[in-house]
PDB file of N, CA and C in Angstrom:
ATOM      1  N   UNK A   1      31.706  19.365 -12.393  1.00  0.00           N
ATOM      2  CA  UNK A   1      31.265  18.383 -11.416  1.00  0.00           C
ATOM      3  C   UNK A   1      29.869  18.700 -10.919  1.00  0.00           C
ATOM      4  N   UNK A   2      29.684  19.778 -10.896  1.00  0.00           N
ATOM      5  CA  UNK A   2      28.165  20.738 -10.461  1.00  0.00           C
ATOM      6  C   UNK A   2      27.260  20.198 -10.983  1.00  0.00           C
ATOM      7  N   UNK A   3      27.684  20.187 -12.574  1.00  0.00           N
ATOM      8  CA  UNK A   3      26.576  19.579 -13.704  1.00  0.00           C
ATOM      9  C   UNK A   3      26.517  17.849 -14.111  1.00  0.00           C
ATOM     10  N   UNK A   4      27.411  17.296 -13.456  1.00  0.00           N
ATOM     11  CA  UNK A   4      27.162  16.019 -13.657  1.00  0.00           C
ATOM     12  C   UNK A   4      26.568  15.439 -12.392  1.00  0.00           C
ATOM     13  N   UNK A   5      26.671  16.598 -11.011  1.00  0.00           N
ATOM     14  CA  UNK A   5      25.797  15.998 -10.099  1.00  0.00           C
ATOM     15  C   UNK A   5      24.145  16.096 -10.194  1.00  0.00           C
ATOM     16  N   UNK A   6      24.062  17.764 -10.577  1.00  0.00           N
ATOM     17  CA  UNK A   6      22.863  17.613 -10.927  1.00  0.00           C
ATOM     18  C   UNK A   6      22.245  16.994 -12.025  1.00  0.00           C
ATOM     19  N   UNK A   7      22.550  16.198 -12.682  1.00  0.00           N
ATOM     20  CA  UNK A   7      22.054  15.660 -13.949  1.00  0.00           C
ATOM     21  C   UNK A   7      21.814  13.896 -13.092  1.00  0.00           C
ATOM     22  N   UNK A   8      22.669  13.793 -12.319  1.00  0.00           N
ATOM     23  CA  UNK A   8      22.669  11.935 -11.612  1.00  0.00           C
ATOM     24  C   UNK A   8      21.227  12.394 -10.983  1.00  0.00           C
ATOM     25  N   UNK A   9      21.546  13.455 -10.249  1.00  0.00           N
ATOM     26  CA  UNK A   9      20.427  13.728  -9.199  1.00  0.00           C
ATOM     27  C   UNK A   9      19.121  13.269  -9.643  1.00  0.00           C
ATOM     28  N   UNK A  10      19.261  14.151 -10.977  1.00  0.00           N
ATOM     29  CA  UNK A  10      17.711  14.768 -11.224  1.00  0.00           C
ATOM     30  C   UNK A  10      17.387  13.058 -11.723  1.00  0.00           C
ATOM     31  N   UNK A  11      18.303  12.057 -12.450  1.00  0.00           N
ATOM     32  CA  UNK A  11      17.929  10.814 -12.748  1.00  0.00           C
ATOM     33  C   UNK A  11      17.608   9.941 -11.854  1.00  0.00           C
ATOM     34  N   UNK A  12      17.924  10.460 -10.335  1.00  0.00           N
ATOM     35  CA  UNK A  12      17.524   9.045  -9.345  1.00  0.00           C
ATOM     36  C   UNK A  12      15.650   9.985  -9.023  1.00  0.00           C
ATOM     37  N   UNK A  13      15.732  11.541  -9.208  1.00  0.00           N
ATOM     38  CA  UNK A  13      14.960  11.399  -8.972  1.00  0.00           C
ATOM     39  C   UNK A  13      12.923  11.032  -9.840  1.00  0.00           C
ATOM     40  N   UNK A  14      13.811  11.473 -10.744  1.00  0.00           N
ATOM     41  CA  UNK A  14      12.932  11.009 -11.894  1.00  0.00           C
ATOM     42  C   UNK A  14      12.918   9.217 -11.754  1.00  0.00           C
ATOM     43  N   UNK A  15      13.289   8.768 -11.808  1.00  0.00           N
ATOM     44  CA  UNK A  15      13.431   6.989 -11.554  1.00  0.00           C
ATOM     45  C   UNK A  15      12.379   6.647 -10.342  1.00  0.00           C
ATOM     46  N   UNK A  16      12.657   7.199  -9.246  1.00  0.00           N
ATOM     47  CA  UNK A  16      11.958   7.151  -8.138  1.00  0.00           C
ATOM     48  C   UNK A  16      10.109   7.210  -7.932  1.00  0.00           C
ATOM     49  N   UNK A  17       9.931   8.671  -8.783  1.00  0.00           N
ATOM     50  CA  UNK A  17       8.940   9.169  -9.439  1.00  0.00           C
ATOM     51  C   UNK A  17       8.069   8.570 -10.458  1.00  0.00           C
ATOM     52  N   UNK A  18       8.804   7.994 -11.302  1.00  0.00           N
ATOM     53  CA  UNK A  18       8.059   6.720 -12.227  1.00  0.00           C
ATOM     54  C   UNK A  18       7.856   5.853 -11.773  1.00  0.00           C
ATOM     55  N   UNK A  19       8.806   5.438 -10.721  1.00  0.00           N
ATOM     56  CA  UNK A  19       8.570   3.947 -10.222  1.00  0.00           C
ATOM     57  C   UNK A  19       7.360   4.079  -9.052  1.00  0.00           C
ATOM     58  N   UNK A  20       7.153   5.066  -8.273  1.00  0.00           N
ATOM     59  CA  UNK A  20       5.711   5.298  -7.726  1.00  0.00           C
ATOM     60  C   UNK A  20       4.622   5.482  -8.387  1.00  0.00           C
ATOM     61  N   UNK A  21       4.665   6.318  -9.993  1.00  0.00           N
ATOM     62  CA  UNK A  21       3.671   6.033 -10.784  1.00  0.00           C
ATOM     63  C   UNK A  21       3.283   4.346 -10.917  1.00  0.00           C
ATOM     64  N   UNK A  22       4.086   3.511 -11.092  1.00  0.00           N
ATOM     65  CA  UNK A  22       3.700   2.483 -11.450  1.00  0.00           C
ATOM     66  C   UNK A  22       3.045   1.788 -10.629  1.00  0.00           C
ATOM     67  N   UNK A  23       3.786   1.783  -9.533  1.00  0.00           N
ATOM     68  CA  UNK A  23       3.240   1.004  -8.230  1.00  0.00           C
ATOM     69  C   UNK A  23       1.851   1.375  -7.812  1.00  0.00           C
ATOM     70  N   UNK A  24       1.535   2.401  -7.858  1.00  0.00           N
ATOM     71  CA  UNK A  24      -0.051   3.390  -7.544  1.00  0.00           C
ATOM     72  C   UNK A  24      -0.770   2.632  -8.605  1.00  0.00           C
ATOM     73  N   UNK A  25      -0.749   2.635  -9.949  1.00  0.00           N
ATOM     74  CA  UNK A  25      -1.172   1.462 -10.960  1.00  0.00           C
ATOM     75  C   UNK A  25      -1.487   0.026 -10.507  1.00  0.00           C
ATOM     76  N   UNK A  26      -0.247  -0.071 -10.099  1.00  0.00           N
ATOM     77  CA  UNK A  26      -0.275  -1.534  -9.999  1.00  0.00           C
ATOM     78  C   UNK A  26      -1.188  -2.214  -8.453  1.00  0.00           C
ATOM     79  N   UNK A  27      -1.091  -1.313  -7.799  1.00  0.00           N
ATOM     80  CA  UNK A  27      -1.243  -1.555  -6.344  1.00  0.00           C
ATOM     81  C   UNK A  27      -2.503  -1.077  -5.802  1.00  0.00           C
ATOM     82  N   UNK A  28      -3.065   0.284  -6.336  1.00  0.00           N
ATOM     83  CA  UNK A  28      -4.225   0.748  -5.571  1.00  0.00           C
ATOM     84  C   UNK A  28      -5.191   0.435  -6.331  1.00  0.00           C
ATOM     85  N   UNK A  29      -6.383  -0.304  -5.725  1.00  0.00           N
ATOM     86  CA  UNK A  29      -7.688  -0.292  -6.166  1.00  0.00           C
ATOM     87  C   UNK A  29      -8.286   0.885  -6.892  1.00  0.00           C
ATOM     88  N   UNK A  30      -8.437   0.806  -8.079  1.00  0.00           N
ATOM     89  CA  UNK A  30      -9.200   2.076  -8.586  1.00  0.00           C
ATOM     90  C   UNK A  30      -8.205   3.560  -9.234  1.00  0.00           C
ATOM     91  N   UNK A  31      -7.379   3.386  -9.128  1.00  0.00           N
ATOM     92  CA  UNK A  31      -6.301   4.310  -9.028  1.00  0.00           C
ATOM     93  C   UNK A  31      -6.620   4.683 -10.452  1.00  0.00           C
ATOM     94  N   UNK A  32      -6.789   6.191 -10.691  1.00  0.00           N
ATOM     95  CA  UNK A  32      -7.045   6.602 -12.087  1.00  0.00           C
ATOM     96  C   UNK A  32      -6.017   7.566 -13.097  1.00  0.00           C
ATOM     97  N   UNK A  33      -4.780   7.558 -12.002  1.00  0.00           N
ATOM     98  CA  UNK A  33      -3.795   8.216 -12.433  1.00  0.00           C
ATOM     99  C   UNK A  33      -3.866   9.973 -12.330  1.00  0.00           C
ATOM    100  N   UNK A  34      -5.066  10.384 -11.378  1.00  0.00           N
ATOM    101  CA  UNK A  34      -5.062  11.592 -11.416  1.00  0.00           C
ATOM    102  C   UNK A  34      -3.685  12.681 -10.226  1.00  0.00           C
ATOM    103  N   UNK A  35      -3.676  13.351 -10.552  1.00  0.00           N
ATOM    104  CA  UNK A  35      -2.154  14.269  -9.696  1.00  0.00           C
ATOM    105  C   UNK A  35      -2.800  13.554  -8.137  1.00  0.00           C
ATOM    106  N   UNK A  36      -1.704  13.459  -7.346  1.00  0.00           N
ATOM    107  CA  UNK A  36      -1.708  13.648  -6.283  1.00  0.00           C
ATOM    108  C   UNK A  36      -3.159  14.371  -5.188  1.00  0.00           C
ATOM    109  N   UNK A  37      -2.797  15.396  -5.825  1.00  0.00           N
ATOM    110  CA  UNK A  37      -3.482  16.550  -5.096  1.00  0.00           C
ATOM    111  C   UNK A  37      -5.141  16.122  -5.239  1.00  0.00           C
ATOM    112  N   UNK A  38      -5.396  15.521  -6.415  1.00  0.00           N
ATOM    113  CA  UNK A  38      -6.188  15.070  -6.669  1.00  0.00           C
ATOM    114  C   UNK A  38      -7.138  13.469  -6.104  1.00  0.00           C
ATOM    115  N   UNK A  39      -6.123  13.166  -5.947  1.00  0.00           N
ATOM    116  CA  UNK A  39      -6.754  11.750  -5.517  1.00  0.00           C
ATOM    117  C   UNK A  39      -6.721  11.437  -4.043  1.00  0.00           C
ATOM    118  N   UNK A  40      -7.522  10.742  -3.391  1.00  0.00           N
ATOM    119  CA  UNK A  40      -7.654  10.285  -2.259  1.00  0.00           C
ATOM    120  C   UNK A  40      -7.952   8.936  -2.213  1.00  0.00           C
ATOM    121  N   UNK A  41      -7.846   7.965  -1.338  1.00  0.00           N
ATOM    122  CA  UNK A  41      -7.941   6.286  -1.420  1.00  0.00           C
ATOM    123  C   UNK A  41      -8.535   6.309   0.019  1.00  0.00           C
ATOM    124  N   UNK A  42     -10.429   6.707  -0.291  1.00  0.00           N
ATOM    125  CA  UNK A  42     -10.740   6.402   1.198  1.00  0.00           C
ATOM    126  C   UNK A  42     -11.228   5.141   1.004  1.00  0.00           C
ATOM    127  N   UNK A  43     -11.261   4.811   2.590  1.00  0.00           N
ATOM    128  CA  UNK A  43     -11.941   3.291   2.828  1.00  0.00           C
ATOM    129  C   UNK A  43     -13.077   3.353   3.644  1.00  0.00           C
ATOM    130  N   UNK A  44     -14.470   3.317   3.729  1.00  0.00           N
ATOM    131  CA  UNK A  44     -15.606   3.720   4.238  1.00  0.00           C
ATOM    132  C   UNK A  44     -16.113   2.735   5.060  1.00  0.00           C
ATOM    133  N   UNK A  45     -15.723   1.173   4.461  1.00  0.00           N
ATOM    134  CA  UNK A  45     -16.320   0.157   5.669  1.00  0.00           C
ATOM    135  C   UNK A  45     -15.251  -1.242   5.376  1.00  0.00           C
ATOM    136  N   UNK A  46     -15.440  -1.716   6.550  1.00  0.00           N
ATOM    137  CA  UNK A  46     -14.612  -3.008   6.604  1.00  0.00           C
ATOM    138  C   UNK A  46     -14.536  -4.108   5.314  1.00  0.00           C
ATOM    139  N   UNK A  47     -15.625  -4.050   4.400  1.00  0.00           N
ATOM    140  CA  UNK A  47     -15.453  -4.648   3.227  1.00  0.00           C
ATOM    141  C   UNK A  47     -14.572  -3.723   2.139  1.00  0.00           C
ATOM    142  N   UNK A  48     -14.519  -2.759   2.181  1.00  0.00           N
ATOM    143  CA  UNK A  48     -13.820  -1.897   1.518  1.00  0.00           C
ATOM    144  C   UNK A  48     -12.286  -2.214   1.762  1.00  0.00           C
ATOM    145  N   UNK A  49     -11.946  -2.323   2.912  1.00  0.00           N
ATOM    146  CA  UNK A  49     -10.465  -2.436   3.732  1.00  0.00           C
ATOM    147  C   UNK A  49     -10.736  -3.992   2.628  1.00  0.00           C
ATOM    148  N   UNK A  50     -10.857  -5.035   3.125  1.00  0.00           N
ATOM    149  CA  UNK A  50     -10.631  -6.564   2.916  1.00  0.00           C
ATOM    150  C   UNK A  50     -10.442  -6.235   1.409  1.00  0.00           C
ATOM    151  N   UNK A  51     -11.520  -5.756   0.346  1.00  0.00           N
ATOM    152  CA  UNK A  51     -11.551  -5.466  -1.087  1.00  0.00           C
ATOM    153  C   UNK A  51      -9.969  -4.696  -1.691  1.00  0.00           C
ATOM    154  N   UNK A  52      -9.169  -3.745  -0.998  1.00  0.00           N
ATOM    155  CA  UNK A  52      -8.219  -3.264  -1.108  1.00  0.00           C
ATOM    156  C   UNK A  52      -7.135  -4.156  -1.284  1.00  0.00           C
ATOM    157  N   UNK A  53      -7.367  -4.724   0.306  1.00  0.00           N
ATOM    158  CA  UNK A  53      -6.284  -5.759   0.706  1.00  0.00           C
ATOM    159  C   UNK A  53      -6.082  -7.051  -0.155  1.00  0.00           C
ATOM    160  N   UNK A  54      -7.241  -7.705  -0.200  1.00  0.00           N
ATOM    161  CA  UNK A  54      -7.100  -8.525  -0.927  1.00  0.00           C
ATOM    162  C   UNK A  54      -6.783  -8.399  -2.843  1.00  0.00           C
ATOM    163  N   UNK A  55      -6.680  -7.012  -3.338  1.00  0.00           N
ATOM    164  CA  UNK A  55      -6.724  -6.822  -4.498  1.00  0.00           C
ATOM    165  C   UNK A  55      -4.751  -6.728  -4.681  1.00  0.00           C
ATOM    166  N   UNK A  56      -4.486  -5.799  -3.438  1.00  0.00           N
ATOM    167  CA  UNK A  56      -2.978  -5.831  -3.073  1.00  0.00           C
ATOM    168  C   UNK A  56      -2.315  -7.097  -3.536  1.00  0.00           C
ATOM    169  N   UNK A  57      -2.900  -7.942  -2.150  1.00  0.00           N
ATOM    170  CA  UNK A  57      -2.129  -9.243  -2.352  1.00  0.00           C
ATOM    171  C   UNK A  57      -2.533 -10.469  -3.723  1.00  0.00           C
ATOM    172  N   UNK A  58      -3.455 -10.015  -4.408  1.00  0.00           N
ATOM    173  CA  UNK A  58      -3.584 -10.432  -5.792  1.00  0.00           C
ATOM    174  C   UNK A  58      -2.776  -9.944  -6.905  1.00  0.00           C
ATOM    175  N   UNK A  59      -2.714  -8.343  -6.587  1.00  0.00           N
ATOM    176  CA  UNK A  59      -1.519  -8.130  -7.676  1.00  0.00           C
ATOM    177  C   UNK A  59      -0.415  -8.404  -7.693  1.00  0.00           C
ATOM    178  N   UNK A  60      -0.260  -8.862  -6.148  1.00  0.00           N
ATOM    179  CA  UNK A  60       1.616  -8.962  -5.845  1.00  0.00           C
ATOM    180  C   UNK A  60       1.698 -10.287  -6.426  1.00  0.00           C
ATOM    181  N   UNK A  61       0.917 -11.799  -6.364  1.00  0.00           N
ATOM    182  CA  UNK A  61       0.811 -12.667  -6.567  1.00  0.00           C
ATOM    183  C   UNK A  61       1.241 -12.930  -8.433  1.00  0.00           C
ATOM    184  N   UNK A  62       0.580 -11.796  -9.035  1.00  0.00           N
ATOM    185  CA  UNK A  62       0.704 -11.753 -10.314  1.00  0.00           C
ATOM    186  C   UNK A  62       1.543 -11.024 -11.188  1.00  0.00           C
ATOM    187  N   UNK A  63       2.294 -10.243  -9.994  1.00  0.00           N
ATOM    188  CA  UNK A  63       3.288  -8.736 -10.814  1.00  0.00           C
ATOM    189  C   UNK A  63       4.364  -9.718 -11.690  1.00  0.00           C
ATOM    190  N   UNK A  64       4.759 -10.811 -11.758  1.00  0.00           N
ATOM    191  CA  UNK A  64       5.938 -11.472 -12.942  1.00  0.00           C
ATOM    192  C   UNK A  64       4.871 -10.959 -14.096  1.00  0.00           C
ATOM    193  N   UNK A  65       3.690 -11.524 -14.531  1.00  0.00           N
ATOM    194  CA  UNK A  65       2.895 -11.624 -15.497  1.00  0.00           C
ATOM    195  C   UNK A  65       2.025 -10.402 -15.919  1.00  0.00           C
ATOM    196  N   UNK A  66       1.996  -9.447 -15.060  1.00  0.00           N
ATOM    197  CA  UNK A  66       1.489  -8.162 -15.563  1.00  0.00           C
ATOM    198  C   UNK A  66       2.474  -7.003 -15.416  1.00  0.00           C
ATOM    199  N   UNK A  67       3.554  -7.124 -14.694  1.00  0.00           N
ATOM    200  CA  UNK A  67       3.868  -5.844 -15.209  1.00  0.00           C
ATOM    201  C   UNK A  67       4.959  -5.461 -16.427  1.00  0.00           C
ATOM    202  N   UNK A  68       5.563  -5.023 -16.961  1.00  0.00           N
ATOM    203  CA  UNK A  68       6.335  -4.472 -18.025  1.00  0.00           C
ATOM    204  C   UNK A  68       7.593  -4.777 -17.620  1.00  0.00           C
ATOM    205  N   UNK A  69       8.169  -4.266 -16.599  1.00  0.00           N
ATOM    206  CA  UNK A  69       9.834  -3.885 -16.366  1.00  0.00           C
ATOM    207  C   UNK A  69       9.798  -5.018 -15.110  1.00  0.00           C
ATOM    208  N   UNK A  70      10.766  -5.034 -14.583  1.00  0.00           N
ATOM    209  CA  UNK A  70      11.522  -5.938 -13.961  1.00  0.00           C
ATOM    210  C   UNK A  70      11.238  -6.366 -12.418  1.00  0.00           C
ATOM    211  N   UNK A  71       9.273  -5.985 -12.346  1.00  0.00           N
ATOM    212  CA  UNK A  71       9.057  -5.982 -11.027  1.00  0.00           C
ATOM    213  C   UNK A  71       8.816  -7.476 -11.017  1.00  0.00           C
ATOM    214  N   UNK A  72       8.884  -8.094  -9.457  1.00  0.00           N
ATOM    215  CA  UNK A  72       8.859  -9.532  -9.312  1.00  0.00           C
ATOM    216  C   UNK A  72       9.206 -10.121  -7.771  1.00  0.00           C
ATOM    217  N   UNK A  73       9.425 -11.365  -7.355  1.00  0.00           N
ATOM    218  CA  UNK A  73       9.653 -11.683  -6.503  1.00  0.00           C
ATOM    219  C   UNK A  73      10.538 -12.765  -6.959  1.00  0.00           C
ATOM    220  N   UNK A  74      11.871 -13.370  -6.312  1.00  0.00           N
ATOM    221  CA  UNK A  74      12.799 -14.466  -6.468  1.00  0.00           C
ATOM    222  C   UNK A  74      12.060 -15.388  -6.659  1.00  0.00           C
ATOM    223  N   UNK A  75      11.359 -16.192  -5.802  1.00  0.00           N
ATOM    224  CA  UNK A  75      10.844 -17.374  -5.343  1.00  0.00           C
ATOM    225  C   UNK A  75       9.396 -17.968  -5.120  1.00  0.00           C
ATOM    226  N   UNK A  76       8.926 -18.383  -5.940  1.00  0.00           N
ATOM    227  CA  UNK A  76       7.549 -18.401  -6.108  1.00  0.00           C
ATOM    228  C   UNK A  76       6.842 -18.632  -4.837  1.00  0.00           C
ATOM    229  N   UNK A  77       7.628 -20.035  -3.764  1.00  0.00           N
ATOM    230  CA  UNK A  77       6.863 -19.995  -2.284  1.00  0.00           C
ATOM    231  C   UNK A  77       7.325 -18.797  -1.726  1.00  0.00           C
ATOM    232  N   UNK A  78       7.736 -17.634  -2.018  1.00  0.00           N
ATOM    233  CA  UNK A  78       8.470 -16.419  -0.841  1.00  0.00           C
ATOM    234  C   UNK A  78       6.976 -15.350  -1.222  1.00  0.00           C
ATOM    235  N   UNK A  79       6.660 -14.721  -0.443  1.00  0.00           N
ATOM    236  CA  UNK A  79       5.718 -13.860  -1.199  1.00  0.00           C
ATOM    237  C   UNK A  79       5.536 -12.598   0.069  1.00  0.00           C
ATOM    238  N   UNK A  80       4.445 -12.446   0.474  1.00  0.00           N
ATOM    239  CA  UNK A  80       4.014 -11.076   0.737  1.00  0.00           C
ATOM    240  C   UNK A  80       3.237 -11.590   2.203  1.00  0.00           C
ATOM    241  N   UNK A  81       3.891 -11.556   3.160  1.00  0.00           N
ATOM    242  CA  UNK A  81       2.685 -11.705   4.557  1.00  0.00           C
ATOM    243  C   UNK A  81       2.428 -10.342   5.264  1.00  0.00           C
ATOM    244  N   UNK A  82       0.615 -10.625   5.481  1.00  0.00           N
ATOM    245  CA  UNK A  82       0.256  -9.778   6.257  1.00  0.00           C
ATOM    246  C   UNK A  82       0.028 -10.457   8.047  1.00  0.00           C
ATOM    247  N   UNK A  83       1.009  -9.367   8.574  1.00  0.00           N
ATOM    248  CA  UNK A  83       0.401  -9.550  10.278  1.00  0.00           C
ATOM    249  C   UNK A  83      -0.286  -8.866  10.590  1.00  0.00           C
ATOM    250  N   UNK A  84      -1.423  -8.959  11.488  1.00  0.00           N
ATOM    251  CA  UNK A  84      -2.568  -8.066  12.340  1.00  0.00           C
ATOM    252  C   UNK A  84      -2.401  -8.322  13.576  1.00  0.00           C
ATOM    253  N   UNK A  85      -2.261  -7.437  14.506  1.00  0.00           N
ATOM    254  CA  UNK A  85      -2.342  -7.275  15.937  1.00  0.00           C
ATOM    255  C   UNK A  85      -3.173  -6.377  16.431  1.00  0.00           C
ATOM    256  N   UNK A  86      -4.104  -6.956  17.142  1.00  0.00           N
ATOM    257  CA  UNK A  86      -5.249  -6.027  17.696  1.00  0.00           C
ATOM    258  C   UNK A  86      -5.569  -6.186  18.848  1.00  0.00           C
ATOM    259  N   UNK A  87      -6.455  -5.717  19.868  1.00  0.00           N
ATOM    260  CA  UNK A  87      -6.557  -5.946  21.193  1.00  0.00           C
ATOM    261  C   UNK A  87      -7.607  -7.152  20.989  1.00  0.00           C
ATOM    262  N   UNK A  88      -8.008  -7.607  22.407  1.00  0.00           N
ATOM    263  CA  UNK A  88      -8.836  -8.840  21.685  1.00  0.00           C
ATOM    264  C   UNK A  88     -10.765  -7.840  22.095  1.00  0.00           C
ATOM    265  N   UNK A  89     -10.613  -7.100  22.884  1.00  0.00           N
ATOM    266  CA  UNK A  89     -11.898  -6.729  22.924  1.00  0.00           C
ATOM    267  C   UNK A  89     -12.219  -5.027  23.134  1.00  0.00           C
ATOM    268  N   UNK A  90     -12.397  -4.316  22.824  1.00  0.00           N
ATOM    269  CA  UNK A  90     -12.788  -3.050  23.021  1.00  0.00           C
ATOM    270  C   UNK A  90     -14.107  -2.811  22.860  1.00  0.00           C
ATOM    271  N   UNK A  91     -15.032  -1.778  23.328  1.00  0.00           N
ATOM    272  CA  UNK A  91     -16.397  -1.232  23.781  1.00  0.00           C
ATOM    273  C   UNK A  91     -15.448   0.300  23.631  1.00  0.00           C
ATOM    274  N   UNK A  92     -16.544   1.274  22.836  1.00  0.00           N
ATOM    275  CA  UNK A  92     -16.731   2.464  23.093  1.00  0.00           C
ATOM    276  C   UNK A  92     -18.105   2.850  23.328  1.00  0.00           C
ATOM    277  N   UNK A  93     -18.423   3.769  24.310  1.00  0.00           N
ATOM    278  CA  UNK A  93     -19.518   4.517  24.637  1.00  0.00           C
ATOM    279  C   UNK A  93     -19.217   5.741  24.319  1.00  0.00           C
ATOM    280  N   UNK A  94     -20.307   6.183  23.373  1.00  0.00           N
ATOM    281  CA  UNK A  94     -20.353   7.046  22.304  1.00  0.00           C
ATOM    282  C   UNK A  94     -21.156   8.216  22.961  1.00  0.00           C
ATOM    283  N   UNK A  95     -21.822   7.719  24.155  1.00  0.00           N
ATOM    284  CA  UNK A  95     -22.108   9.410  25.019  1.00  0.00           C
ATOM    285  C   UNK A  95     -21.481   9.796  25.459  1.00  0.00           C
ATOM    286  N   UNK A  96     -20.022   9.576  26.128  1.00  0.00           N
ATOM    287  CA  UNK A  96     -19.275  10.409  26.564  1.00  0.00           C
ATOM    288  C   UNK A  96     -17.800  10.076  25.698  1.00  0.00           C
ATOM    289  N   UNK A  97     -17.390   8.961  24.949  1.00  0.00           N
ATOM    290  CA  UNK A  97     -16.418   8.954  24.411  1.00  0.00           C
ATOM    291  C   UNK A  97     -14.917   8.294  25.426  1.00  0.00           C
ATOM    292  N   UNK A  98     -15.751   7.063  26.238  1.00  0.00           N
ATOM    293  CA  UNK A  98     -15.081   6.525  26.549  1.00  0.00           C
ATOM    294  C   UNK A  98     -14.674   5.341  26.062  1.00  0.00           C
ATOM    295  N   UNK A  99     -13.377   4.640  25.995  1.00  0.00           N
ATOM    296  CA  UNK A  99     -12.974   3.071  25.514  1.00  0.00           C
ATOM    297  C   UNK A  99     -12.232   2.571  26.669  1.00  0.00           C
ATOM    298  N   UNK A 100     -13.122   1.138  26.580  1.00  0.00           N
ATOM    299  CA  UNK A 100     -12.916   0.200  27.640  1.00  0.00           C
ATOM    300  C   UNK A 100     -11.942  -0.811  26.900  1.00  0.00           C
ATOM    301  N   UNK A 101     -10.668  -0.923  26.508  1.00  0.00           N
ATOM    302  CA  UNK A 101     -10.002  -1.891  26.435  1.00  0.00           C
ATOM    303  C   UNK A 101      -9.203  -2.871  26.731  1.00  0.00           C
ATOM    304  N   UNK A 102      -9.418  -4.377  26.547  1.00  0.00           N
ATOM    305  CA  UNK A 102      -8.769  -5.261  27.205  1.00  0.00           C
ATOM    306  C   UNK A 102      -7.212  -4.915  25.901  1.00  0.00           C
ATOM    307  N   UNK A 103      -6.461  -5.193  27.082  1.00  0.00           N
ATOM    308  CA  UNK A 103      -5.148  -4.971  26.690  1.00  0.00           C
ATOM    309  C   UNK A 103      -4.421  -6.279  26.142  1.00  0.00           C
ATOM    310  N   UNK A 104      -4.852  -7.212  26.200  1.00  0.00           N
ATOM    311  CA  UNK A 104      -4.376  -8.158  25.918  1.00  0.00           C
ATOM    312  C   UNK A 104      -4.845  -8.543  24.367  1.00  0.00           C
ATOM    313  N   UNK A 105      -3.357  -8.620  23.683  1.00  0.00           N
ATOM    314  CA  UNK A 105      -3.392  -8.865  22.080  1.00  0.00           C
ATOM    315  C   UNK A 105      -3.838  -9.886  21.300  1.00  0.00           C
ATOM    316  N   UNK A 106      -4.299 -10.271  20.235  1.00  0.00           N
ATOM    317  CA  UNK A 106      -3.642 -11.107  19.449  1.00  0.00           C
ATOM    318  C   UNK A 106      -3.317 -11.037  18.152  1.00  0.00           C
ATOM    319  N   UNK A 107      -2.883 -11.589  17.464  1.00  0.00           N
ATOM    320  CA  UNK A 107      -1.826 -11.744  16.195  1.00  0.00           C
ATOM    321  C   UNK A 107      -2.492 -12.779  15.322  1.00  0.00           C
TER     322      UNK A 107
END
């Protein structure tokens, strides 16, 4: 029983493991397949963020038609929403490292 647990084990975890290989493929801008340890996904300016984001929600749009195995979505109108909630105004003063924020959100 020892050996048939560790053998399920080691298969969910190997499964798991590929299936994050793929997604890192499929999902990150630029992604070159290097180890972990190796790679970093910085974002340096606000066009960088939008360039990410919008590459995201392009691949999700297209994963029936590019990927291999069985990734997808049911329903062609069902898809992928992004919400943003942010304050509506903040000021930092950068000589002493204070933030003045209005607390009030929007979405």
């Amino acid at each position: 029983q020892l050996v048939l647990f560790g053998l399920s084990n080691q298969l969910v975890v190997s499964f798991k493991e590929e299936n994050t290989v793929a997604f890192k493929h499929l999902f990150l801008k630029g992604y070159s397949g290097a180890d972990e340890d190796d790679y970093s996904c910085s974002i340096y300016t606000q066009q960088d963020a939008y360039d990410s984001i919008f590459y995201v929600l392009n691949q999700y749009r297209h994963l029936k038609n590019i990927s291999l195995g069985t990734l997808g979505y049911e329903h062609e109108e069902s898809g992928l929403k992004i919400c943003k909630q942010q304050y509506k105004r903040g000021t930092m003063l950068p000589s002493n490292d204070t933030l003045n924020i209005d607390v009030s959100t929007e979405t």
